[in-house]
PDB file of N, CA and C in Angstrom:
ATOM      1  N   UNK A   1      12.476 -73.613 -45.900  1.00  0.00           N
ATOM      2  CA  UNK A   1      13.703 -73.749 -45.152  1.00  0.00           C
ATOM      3  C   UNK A   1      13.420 -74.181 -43.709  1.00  0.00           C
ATOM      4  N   UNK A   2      12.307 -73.499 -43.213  1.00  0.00           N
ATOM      5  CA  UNK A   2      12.160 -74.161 -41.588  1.00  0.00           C
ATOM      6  C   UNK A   2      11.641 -75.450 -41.901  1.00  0.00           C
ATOM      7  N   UNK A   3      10.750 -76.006 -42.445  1.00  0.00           N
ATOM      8  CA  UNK A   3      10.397 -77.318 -42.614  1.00  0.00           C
ATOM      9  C   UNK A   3      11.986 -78.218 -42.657  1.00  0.00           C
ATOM     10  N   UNK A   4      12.587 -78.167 -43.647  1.00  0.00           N
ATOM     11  CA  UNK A   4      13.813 -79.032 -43.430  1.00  0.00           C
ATOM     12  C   UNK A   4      14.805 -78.778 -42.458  1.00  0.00           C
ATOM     13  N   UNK A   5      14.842 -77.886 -41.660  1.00  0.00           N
ATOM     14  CA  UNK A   5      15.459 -77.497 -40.540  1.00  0.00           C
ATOM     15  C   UNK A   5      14.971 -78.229 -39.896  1.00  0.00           C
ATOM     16  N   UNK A   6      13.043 -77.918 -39.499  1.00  0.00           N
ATOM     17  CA  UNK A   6      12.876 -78.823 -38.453  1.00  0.00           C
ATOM     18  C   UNK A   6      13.213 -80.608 -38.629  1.00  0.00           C
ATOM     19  N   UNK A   7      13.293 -81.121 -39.668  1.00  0.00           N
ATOM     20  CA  UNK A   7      13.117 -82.705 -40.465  1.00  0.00           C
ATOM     21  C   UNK A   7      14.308 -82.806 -39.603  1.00  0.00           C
ATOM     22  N   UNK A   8      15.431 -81.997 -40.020  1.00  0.00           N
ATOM     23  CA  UNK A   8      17.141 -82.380 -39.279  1.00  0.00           C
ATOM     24  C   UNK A   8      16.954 -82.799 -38.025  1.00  0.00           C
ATOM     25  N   UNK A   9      16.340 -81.337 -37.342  1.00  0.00           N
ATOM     26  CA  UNK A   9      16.411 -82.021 -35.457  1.00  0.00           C
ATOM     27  C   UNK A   9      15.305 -83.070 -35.366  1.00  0.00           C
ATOM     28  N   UNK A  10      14.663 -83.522 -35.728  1.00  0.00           N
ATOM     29  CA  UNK A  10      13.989 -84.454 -35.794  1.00  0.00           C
ATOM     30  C   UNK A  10      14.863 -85.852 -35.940  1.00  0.00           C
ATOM     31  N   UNK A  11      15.027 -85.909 -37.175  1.00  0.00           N
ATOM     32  CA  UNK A  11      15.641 -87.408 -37.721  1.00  0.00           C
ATOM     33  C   UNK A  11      17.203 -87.169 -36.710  1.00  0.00           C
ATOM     34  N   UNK A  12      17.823 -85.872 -36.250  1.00  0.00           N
ATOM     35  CA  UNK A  12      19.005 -85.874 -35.242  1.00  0.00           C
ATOM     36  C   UNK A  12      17.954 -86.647 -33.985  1.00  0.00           C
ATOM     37  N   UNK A  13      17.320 -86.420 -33.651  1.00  0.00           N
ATOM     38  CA  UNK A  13      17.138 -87.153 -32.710  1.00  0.00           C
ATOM     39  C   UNK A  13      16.822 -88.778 -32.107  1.00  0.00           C
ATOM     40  N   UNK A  14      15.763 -88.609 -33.462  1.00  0.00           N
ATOM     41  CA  UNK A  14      15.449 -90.126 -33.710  1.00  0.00           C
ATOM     42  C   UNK A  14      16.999 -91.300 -33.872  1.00  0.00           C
ATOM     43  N   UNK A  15      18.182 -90.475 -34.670  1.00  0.00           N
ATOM     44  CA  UNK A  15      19.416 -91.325 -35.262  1.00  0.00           C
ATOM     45  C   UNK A  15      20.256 -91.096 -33.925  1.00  0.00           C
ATOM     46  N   UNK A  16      20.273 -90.429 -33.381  1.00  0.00           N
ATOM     47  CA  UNK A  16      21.140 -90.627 -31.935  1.00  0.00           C
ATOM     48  C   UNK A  16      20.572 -91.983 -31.120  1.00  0.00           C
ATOM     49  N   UNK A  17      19.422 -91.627 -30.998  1.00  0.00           N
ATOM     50  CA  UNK A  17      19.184 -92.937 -30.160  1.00  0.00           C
ATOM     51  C   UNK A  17      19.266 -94.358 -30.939  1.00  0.00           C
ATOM     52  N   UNK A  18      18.761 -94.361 -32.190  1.00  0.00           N
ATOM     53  CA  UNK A  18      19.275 -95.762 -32.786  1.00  0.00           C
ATOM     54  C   UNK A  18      20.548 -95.926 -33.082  1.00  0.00           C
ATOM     55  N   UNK A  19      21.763 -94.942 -32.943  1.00  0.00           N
ATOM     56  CA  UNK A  19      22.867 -94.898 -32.906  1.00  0.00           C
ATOM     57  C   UNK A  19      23.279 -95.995 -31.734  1.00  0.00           C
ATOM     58  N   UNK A  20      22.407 -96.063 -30.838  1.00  0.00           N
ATOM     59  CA  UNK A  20      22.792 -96.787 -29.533  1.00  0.00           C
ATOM     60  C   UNK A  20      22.391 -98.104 -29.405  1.00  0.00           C
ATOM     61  N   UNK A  21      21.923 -98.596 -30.551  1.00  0.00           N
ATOM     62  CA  UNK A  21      21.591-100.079 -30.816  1.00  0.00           C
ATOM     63  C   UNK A  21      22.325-100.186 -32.374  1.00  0.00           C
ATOM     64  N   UNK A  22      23.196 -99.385 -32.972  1.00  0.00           N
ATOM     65  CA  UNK A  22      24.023-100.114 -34.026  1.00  0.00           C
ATOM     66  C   UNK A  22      23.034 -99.732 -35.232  1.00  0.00           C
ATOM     67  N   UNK A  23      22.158 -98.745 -35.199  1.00  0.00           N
ATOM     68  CA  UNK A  23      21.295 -98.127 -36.005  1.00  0.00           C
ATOM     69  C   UNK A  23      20.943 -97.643 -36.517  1.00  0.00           C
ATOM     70  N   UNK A  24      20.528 -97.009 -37.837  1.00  0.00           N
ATOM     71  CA  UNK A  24      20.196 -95.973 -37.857  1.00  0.00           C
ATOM     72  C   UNK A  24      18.366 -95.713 -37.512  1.00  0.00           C
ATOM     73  N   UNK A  25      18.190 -94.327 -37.692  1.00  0.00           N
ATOM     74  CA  UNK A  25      16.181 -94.196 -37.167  1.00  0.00           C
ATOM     75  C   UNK A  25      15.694 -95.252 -38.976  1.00  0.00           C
ATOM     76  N   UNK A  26      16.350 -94.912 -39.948  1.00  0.00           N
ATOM     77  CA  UNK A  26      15.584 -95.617 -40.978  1.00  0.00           C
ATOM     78  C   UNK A  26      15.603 -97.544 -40.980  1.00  0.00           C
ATOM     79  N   UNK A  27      17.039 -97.927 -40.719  1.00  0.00           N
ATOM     80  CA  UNK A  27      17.167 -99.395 -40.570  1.00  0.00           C
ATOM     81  C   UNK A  27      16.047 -99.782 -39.142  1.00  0.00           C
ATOM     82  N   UNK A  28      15.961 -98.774 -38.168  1.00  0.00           N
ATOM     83  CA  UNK A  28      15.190 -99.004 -36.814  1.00  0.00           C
ATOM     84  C   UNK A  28      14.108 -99.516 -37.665  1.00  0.00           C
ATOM     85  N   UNK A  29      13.292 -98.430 -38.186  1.00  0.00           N
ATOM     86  CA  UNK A  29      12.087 -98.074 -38.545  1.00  0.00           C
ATOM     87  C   UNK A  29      11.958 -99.274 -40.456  1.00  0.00           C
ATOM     88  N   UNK A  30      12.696-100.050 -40.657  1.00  0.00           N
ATOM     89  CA  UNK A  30      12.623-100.733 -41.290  1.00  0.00           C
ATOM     90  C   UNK A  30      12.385-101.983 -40.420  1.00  0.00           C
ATOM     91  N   UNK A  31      13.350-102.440 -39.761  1.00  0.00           N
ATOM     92  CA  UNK A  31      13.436-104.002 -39.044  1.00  0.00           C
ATOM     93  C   UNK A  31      12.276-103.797 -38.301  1.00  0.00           C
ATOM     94  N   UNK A  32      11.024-103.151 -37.539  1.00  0.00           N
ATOM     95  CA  UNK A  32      10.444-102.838 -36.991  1.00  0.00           C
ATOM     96  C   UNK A  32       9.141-103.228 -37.707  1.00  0.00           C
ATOM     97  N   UNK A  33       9.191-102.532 -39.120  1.00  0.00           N
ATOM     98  CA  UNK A  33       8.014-103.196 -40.252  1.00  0.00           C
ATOM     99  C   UNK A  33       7.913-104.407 -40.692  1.00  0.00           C
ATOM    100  N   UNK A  34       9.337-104.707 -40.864  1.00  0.00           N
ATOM    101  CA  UNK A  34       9.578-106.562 -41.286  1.00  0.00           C
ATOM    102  C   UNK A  34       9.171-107.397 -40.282  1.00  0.00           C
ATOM    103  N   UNK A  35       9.503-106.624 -38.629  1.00  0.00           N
ATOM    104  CA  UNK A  35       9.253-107.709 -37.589  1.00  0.00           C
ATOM    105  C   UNK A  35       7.618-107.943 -37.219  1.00  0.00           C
ATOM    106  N   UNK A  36       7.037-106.559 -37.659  1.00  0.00           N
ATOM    107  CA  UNK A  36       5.292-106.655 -37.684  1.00  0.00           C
ATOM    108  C   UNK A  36       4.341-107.281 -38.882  1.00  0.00           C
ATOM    109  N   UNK A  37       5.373-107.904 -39.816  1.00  0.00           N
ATOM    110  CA  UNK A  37       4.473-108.447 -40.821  1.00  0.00           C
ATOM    111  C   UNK A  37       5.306-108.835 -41.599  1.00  0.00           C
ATOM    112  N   UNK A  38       5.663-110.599 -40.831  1.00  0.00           N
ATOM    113  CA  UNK A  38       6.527-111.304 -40.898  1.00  0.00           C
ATOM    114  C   UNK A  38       6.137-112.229 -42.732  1.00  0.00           C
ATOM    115  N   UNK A  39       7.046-112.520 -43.461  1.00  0.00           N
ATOM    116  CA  UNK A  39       6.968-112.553 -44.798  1.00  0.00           C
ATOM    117  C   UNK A  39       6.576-111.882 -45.464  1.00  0.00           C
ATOM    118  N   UNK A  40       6.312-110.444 -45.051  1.00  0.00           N
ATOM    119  CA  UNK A  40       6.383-109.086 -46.563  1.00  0.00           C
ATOM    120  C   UNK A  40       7.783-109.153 -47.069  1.00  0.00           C
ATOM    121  N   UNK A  41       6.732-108.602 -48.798  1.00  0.00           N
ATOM    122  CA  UNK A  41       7.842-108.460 -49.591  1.00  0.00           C
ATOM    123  C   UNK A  41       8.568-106.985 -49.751  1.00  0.00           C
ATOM    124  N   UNK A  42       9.766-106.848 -49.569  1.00  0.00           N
ATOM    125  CA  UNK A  42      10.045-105.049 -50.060  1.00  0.00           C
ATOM    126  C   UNK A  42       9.054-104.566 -50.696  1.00  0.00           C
ATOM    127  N   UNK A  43       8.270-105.131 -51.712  1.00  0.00           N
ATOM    128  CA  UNK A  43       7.431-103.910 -52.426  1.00  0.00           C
ATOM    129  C   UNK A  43       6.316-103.386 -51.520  1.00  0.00           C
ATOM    130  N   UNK A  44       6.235-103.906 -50.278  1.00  0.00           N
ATOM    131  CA  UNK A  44       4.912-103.676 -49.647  1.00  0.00           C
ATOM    132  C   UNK A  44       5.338-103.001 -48.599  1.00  0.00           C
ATOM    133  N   UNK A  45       6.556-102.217 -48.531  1.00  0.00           N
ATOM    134  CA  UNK A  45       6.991-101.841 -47.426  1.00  0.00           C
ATOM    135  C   UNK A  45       7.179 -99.991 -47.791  1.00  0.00           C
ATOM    136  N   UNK A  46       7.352 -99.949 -48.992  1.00  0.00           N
ATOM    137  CA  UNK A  46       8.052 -99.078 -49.579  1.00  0.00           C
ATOM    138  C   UNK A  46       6.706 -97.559 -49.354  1.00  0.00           C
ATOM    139  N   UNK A  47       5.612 -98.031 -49.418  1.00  0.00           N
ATOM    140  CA  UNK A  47       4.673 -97.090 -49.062  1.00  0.00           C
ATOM    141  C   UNK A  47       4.750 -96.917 -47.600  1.00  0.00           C
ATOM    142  N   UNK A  48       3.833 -97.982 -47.269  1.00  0.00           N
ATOM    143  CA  UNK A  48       4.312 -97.578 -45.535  1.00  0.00           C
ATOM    144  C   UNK A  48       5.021 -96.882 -44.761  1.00  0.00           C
ATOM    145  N   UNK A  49       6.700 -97.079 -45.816  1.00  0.00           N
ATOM    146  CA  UNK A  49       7.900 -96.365 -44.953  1.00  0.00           C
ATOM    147  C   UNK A  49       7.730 -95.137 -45.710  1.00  0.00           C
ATOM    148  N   UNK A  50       7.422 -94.804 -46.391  1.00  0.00           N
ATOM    149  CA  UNK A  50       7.591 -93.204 -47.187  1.00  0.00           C
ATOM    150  C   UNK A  50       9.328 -93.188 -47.898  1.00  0.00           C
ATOM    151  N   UNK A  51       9.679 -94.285 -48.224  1.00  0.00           N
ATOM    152  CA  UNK A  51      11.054 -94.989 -48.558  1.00  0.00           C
ATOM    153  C   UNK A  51      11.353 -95.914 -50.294  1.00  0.00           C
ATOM    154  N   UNK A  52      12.215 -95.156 -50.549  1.00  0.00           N
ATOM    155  CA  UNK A  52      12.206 -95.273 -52.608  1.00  0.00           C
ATOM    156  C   UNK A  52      12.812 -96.852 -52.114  1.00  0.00           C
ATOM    157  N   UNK A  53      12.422 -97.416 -53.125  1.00  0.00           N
ATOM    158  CA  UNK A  53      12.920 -98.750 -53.494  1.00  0.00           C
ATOM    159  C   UNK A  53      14.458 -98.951 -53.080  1.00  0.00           C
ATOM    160  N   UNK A  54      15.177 -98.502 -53.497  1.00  0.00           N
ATOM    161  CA  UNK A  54      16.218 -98.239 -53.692  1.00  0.00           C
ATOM    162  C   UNK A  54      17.326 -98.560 -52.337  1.00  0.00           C
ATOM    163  N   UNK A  55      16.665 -97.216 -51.616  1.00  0.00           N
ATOM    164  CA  UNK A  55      17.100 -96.864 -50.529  1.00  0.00           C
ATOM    165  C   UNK A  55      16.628 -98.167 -49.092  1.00  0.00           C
ATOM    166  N   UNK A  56      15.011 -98.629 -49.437  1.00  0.00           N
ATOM    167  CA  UNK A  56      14.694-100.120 -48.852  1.00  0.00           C
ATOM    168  C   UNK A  56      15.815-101.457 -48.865  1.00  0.00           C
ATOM    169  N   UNK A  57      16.130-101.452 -50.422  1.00  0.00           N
ATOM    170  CA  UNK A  57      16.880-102.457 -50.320  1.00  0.00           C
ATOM    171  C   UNK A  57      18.007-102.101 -49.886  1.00  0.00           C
ATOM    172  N   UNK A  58      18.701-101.194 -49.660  1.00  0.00           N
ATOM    173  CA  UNK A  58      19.866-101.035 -49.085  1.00  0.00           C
ATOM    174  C   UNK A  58      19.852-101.268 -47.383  1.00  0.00           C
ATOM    175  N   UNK A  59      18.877-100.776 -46.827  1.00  0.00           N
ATOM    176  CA  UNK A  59      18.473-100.931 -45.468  1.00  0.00           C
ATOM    177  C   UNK A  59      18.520-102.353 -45.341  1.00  0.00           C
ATOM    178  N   UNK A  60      17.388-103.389 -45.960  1.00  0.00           N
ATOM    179  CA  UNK A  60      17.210-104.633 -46.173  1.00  0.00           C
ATOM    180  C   UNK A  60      18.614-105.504 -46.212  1.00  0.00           C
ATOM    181  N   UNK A  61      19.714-104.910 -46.967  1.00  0.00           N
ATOM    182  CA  UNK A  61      20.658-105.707 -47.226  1.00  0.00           C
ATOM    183  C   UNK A  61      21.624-105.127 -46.020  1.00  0.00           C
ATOM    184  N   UNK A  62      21.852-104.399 -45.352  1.00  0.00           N
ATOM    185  CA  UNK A  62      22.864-104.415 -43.650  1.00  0.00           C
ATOM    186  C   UNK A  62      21.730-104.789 -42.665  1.00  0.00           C
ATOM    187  N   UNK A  63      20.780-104.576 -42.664  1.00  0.00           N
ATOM    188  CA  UNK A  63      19.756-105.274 -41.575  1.00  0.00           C
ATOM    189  C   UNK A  63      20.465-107.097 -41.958  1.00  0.00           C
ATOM    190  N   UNK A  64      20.504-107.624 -42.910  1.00  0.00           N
ATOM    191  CA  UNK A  64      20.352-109.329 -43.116  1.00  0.00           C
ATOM    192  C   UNK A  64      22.015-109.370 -43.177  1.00  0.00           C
ATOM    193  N   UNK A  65      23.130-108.540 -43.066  1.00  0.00           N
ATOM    194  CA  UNK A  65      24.249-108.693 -42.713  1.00  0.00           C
ATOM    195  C   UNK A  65      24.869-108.596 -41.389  1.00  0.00           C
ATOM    196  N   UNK A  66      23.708-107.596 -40.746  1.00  0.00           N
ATOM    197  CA  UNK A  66      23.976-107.706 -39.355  1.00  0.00           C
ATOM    198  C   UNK A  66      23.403-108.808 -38.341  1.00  0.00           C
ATOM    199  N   UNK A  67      22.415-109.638 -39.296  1.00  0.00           N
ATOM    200  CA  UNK A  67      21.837-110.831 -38.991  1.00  0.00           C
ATOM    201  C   UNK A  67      20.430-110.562 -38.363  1.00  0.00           C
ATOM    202  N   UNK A  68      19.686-109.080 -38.567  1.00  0.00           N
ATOM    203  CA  UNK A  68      18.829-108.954 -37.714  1.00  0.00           C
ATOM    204  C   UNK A  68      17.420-109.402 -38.499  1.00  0.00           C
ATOM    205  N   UNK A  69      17.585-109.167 -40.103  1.00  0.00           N
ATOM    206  CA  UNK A  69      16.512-110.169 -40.776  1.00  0.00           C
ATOM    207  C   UNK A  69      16.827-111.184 -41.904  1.00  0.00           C
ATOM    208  N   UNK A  70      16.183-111.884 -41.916  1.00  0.00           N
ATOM    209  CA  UNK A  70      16.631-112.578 -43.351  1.00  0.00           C
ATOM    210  C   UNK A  70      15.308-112.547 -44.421  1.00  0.00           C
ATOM    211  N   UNK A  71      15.744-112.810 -45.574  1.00  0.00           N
ATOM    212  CA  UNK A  71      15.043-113.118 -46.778  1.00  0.00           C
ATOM    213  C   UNK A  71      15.136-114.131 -47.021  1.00  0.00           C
ATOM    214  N   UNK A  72      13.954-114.920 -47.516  1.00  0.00           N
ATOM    215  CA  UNK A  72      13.649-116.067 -47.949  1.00  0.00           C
ATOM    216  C   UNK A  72      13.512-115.556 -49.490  1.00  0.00           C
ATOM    217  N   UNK A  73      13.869-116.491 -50.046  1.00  0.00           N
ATOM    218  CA  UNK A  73      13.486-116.566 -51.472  1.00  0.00           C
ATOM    219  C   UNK A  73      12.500-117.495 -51.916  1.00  0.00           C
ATOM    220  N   UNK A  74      10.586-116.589 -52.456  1.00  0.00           N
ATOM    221  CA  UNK A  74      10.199-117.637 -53.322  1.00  0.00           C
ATOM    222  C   UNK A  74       9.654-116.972 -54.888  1.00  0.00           C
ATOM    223  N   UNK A  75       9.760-118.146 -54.975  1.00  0.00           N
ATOM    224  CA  UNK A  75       9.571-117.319 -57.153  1.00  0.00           C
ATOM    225  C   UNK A  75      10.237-116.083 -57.311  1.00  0.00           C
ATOM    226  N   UNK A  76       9.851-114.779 -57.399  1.00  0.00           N
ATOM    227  CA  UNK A  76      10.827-114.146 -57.991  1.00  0.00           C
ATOM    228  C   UNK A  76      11.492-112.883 -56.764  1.00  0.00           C
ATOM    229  N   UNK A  77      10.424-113.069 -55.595  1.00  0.00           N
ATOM    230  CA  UNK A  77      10.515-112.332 -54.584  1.00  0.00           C
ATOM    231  C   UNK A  77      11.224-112.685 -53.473  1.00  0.00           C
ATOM    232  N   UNK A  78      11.929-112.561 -52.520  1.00  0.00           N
ATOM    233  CA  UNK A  78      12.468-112.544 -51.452  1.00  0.00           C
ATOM    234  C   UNK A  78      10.875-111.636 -50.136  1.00  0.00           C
ATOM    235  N   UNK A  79      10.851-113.144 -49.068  1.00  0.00           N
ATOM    236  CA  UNK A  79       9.972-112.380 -48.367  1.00  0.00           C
ATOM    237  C   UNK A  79      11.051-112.636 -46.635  1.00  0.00           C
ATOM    238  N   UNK A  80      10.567-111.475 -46.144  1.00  0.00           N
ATOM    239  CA  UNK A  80      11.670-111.062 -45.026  1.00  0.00           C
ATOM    240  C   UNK A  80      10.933-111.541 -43.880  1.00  0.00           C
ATOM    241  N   UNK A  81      11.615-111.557 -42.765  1.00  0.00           N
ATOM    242  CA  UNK A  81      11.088-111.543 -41.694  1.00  0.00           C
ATOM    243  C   UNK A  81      12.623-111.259 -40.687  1.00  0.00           C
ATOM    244  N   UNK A  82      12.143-110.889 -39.297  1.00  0.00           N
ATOM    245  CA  UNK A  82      13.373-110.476 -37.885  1.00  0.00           C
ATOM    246  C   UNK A  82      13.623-111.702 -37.560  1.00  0.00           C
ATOM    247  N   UNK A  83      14.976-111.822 -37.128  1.00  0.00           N
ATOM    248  CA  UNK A  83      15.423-113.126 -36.943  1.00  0.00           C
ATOM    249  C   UNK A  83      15.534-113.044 -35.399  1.00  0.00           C
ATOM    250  N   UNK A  84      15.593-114.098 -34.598  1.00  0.00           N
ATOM    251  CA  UNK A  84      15.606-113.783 -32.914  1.00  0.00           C
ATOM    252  C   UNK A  84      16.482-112.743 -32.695  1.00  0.00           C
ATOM    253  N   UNK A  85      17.479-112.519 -33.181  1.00  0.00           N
ATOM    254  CA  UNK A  85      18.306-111.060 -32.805  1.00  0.00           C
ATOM    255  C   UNK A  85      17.696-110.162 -33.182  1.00  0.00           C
ATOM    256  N   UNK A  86      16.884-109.865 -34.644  1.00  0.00           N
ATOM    257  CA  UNK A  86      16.329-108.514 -34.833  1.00  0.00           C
ATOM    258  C   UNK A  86      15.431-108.199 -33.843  1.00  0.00           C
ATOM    259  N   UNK A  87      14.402-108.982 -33.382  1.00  0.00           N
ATOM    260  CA  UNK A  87      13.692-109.569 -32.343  1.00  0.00           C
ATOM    261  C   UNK A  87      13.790-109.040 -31.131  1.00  0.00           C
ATOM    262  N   UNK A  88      15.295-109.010 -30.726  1.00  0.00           N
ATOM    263  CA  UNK A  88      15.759-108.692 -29.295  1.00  0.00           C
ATOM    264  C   UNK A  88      16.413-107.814 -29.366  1.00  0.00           C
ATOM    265  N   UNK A  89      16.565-106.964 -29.849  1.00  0.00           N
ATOM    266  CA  UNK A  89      16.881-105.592 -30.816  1.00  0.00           C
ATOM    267  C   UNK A  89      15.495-104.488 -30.472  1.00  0.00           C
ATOM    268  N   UNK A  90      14.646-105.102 -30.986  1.00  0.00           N
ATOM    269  CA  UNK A  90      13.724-104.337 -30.830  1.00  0.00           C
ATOM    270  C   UNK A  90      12.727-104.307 -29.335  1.00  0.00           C
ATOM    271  N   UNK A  91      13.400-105.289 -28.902  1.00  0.00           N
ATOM    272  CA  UNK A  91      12.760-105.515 -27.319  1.00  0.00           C
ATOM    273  C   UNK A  91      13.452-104.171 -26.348  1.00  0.00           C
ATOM    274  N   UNK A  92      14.971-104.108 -26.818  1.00  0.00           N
ATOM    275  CA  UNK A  92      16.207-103.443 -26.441  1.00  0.00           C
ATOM    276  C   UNK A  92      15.756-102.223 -26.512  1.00  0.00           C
ATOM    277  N   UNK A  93      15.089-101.745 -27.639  1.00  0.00           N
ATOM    278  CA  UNK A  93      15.120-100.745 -27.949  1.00  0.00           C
ATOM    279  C   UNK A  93      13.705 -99.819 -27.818  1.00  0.00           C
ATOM    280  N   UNK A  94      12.862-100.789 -27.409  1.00  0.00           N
ATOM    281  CA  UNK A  94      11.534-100.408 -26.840  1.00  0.00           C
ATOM    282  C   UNK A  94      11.647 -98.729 -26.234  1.00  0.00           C
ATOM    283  N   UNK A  95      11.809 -98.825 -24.683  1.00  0.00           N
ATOM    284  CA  UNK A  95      11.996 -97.713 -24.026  1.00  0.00           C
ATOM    285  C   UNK A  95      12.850 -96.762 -24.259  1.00  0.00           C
ATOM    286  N   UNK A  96      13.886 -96.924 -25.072  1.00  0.00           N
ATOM    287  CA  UNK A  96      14.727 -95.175 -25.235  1.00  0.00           C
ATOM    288  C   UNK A  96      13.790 -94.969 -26.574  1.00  0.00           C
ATOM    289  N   UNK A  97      13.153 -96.001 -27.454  1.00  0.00           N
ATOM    290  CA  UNK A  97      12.488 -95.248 -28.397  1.00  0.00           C
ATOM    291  C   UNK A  97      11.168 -94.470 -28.221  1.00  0.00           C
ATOM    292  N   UNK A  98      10.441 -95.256 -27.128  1.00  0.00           N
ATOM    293  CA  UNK A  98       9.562 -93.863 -26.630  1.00  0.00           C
ATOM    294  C   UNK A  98       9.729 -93.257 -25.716  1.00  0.00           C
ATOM    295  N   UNK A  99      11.165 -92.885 -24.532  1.00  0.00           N
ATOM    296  CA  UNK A  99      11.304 -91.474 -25.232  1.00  0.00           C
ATOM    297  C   UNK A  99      11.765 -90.571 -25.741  1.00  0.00           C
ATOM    298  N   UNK A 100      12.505 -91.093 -27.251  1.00  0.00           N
ATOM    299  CA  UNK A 100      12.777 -90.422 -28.061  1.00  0.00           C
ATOM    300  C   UNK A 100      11.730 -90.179 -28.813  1.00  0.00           C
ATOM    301  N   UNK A 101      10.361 -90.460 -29.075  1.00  0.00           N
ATOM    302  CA  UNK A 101       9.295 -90.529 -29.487  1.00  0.00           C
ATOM    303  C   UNK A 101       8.302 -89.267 -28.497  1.00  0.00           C
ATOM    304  N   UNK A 102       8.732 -89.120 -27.151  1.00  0.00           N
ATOM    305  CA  UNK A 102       7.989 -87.970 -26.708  1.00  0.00           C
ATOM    306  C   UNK A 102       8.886 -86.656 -26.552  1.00  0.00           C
ATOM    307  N   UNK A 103      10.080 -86.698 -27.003  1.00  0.00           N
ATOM    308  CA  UNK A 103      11.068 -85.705 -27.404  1.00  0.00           C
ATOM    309  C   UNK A 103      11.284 -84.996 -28.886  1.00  0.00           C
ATOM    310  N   UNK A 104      10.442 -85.898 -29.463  1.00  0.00           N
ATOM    311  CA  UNK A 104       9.997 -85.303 -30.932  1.00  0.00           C
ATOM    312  C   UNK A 104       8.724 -84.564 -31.040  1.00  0.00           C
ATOM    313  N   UNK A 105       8.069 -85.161 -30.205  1.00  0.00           N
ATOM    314  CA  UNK A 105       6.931 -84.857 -29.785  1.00  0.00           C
ATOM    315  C   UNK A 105       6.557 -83.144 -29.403  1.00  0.00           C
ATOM    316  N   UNK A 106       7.555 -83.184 -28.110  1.00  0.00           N
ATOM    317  CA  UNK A 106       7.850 -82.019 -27.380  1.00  0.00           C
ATOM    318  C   UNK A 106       8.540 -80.703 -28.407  1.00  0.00           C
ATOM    319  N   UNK A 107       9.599 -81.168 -29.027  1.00  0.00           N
ATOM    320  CA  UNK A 107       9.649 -80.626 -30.191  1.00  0.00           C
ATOM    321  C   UNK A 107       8.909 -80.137 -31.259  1.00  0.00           C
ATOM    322  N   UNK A 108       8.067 -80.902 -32.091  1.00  0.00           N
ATOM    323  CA  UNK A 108       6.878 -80.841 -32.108  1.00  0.00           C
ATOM    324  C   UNK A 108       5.706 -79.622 -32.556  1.00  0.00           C
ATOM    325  N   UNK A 109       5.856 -80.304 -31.191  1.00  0.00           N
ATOM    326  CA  UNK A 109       4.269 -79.202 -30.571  1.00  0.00           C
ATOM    327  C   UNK A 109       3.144 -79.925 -30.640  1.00  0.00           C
ATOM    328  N   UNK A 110       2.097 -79.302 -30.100  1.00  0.00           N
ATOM    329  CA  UNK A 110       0.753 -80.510 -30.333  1.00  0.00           C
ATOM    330  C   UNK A 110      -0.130 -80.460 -31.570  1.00  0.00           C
ATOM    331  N   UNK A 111       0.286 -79.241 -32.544  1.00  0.00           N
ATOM    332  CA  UNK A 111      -0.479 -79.965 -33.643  1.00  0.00           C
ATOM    333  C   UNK A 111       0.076 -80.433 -34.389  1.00  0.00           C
ATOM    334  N   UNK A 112       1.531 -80.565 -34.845  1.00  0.00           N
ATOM    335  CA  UNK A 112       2.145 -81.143 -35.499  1.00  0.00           C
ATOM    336  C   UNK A 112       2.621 -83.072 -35.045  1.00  0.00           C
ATOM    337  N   UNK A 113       2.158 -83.209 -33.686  1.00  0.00           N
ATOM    338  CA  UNK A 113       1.912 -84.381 -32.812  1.00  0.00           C
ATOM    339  C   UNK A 113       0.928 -85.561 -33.254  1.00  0.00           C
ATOM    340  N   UNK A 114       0.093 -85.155 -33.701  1.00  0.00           N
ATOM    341  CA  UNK A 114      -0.628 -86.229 -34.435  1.00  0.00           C
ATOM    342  C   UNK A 114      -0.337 -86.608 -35.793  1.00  0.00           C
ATOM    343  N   UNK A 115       0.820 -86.322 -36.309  1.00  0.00           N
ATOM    344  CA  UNK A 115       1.964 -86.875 -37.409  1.00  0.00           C
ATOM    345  C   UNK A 115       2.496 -88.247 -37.105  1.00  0.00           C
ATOM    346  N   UNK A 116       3.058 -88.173 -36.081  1.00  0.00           N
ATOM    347  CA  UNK A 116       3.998 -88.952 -35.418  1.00  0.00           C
ATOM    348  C   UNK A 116       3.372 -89.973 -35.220  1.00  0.00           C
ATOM    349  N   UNK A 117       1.856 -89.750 -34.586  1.00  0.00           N
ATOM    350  CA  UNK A 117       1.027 -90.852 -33.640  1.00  0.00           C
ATOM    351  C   UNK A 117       0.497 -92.307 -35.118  1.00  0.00           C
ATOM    352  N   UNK A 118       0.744 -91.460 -36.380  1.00  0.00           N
ATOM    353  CA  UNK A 118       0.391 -92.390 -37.525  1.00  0.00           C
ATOM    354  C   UNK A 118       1.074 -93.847 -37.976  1.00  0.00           C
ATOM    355  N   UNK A 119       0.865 -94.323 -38.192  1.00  0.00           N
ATOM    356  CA  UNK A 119       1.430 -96.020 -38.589  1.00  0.00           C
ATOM    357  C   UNK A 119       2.653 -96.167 -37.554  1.00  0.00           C
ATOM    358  N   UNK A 120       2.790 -95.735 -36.102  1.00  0.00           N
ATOM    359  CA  UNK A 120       4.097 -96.478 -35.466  1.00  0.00           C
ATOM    360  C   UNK A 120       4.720 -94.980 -35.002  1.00  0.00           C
TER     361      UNK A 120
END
């Protein structure tokens, strides 16, 4: 029960601030992977993010409605990349995300701190 207690104020914090770029912390933390490794396919994302298929493509599909990535289609895959708006989105969103990143932190604590510091 405290573990998912703590997950809440956590992801509450992280989703307030991407609240302020039209966001949520998971679409953030999606357009963010697409924009670092420009033509992955969803299937290569889905580990990385700790994120079911499912729930990717749903992110994937309002990220490319809000125009911030698109999919290319080749053979049977769609490969993504940030489009200059996702781009400037994430320029935008640089500084309130770290520090909302040292407010999770602080939260936290320091051994649970080197969680955070992993892939981003």
């Amino acid at each position: 029960m405290r573990v998912r207690r703590l997950n809440r104020e956590v992801t509450r914090l992280y989703d307030a601030e991407a609240r302020k770029f039209g966001l949520t912390a998971g679409r953030a933390n999606v357009l963010v992977a697409v924009a670092t490794r420009p033509g992955v396919q969803a299937n290569d994302l889905v580990d990385p993010l700790s994120m079911e298929k499912s729930t990717l493509s749903r992110n994937l599909a309002r990220l490319e409605a809000d125009g911030l990535v698109e999919g290319k289609r080749v053979g049977r895959g769609r490969h993504w990349r940030a489009t200059p708006a996702g781009e400037t989105r994430i320029t935008e969103m640089y500084d309130d995300w770290q520090r909302v990143q040292s407010a999770a932190k602080d939260l936290l604590g320091a051994l649970e701190a080197p969680l955070l510091a992993r892939d981003g």
